[in-house]
C-alpha atoms as a PDB file:
ATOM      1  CA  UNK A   1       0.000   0.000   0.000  1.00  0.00           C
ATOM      2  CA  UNK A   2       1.446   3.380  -1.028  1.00  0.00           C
ATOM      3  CA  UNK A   3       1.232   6.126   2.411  1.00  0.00           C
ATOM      4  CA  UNK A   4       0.291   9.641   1.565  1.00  0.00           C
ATOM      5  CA  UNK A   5       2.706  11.887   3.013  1.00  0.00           C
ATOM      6  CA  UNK A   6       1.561  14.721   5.851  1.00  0.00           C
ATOM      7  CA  UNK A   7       3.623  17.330   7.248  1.00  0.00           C
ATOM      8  CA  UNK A   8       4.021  16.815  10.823  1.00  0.00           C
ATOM      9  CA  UNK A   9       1.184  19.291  12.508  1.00  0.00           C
ATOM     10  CA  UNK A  10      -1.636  17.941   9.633  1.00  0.00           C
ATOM     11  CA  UNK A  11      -0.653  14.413  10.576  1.00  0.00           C
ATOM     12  CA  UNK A  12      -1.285  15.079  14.586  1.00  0.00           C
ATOM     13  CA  UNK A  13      -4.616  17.068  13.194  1.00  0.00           C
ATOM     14  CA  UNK A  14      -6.066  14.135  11.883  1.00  0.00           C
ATOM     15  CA  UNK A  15      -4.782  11.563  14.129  1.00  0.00           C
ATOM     16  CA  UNK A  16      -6.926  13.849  16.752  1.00  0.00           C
ATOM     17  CA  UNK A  17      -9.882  13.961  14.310  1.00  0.00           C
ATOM     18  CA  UNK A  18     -10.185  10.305  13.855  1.00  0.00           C
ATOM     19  CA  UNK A  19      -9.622   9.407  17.852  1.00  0.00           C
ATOM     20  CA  UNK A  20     -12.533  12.156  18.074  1.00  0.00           C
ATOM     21  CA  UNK A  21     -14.571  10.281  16.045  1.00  0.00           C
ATOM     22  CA  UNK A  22     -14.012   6.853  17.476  1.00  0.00           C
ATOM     23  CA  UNK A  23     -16.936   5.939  20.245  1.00  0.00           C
ATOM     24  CA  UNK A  24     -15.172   5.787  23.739  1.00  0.00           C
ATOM     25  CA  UNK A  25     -11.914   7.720  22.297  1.00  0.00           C
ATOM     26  CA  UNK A  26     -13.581  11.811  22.536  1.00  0.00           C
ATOM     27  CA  UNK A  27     -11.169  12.004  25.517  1.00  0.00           C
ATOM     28  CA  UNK A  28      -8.216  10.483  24.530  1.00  0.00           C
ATOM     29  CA  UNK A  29      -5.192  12.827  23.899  1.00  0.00           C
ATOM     30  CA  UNK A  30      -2.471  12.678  21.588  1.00  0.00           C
ATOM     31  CA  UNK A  31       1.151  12.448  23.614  1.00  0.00           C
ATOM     32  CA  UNK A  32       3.946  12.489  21.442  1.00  0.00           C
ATOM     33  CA  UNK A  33       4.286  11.644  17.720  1.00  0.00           C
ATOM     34  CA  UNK A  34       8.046   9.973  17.039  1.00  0.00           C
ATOM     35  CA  UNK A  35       9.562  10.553  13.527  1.00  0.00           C
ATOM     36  CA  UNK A  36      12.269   7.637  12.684  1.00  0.00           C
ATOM     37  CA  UNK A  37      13.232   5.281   9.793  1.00  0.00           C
ATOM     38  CA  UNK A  38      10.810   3.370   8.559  1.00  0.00           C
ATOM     39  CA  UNK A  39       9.757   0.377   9.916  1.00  0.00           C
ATOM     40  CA  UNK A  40       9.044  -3.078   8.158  1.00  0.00           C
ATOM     41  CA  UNK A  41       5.590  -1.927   7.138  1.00  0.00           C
ATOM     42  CA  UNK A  42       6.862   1.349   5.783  1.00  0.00           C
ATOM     43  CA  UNK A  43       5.490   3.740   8.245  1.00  0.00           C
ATOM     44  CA  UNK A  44       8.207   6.353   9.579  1.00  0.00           C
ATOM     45  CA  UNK A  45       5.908   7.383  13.015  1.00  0.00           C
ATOM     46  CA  UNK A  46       4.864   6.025  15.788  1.00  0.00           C
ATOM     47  CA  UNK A  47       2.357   7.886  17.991  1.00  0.00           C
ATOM     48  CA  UNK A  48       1.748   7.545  21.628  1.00  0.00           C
ATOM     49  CA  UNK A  49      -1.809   8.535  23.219  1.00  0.00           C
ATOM     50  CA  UNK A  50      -3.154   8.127  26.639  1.00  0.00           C
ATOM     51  CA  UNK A  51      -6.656   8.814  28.781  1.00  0.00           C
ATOM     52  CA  UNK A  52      -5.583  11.338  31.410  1.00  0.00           C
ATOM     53  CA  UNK A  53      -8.655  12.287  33.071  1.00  0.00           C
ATOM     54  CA  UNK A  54      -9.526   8.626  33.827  1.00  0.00           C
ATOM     55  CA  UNK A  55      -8.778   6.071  36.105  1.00  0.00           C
ATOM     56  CA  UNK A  56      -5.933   3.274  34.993  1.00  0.00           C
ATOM     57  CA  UNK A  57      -8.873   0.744  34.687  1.00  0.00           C
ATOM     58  CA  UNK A  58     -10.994   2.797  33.075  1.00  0.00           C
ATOM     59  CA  UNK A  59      -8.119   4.328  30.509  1.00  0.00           C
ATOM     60  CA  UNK A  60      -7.735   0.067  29.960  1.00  0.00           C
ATOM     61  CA  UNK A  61     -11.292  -0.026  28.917  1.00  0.00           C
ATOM     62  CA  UNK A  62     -10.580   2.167  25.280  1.00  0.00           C
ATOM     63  CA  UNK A  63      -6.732   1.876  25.119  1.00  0.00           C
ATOM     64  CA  UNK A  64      -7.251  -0.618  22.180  1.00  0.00           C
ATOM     65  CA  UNK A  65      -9.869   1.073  20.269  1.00  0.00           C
ATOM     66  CA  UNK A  66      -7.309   4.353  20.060  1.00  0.00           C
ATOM     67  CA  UNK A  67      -4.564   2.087  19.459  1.00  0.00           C
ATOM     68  CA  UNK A  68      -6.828   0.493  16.334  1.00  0.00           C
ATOM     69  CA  UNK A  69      -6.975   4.343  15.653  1.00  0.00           C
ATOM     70  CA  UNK A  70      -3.364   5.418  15.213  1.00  0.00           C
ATOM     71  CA  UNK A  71      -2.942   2.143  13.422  1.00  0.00           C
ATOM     72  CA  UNK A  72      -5.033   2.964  10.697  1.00  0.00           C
ATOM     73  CA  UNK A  73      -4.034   6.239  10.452  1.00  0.00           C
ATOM     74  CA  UNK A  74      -0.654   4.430  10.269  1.00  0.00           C
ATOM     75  CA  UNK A  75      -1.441   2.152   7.481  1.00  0.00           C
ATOM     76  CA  UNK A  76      -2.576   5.173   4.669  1.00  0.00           C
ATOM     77  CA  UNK A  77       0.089   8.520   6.060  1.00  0.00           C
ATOM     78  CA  UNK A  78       3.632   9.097   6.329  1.00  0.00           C
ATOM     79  CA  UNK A  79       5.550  12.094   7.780  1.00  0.00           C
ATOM     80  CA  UNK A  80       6.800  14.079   5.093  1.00  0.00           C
ATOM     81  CA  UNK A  81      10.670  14.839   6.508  1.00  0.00           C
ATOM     82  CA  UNK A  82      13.376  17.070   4.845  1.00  0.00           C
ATOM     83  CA  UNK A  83      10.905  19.957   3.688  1.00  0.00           C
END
């Protein structure tokens, strides 16, 4: 599969937009967004998100629906680097 390429602050836009839209995810807030090589798939992110406002157990609850999230934003973008 060929990634689009995003600059950097569009990329954590719509990694927002789509954990927005994901039922049990409206709370969940982007971290940190690492840029490196690209990994076996291709991608050259990773993203890190986390619940803050909720308990460890209930963070557990939606942790793998936003993880599904930044996976599949994963799977279509790339960071554009070196512009």
């Amino acid at each position: 599969m060929v990634r689009l390429t995003k600059p950097l602050s569009e990329l954590k836009r719509l990694i927002n937009l789509c954990l927005r839209q994901e039922p049990g995810c409206q709370d969940c807030q982007l971290h940190a967004v690492c840029i490196h090589r690209p990994d076996h798939t291709g991608c050259n992110w990773s993203a890190e998100v986390d619940f803050p406002e909720r308990t460890e157990a209930d963070a557990a609850r939606n942790l793998r629906q936003a993880r599904r999230v930044v996976m599949l934003v994963r799977e279509r973008y790339n960071v554009m680097v070196g512009t």
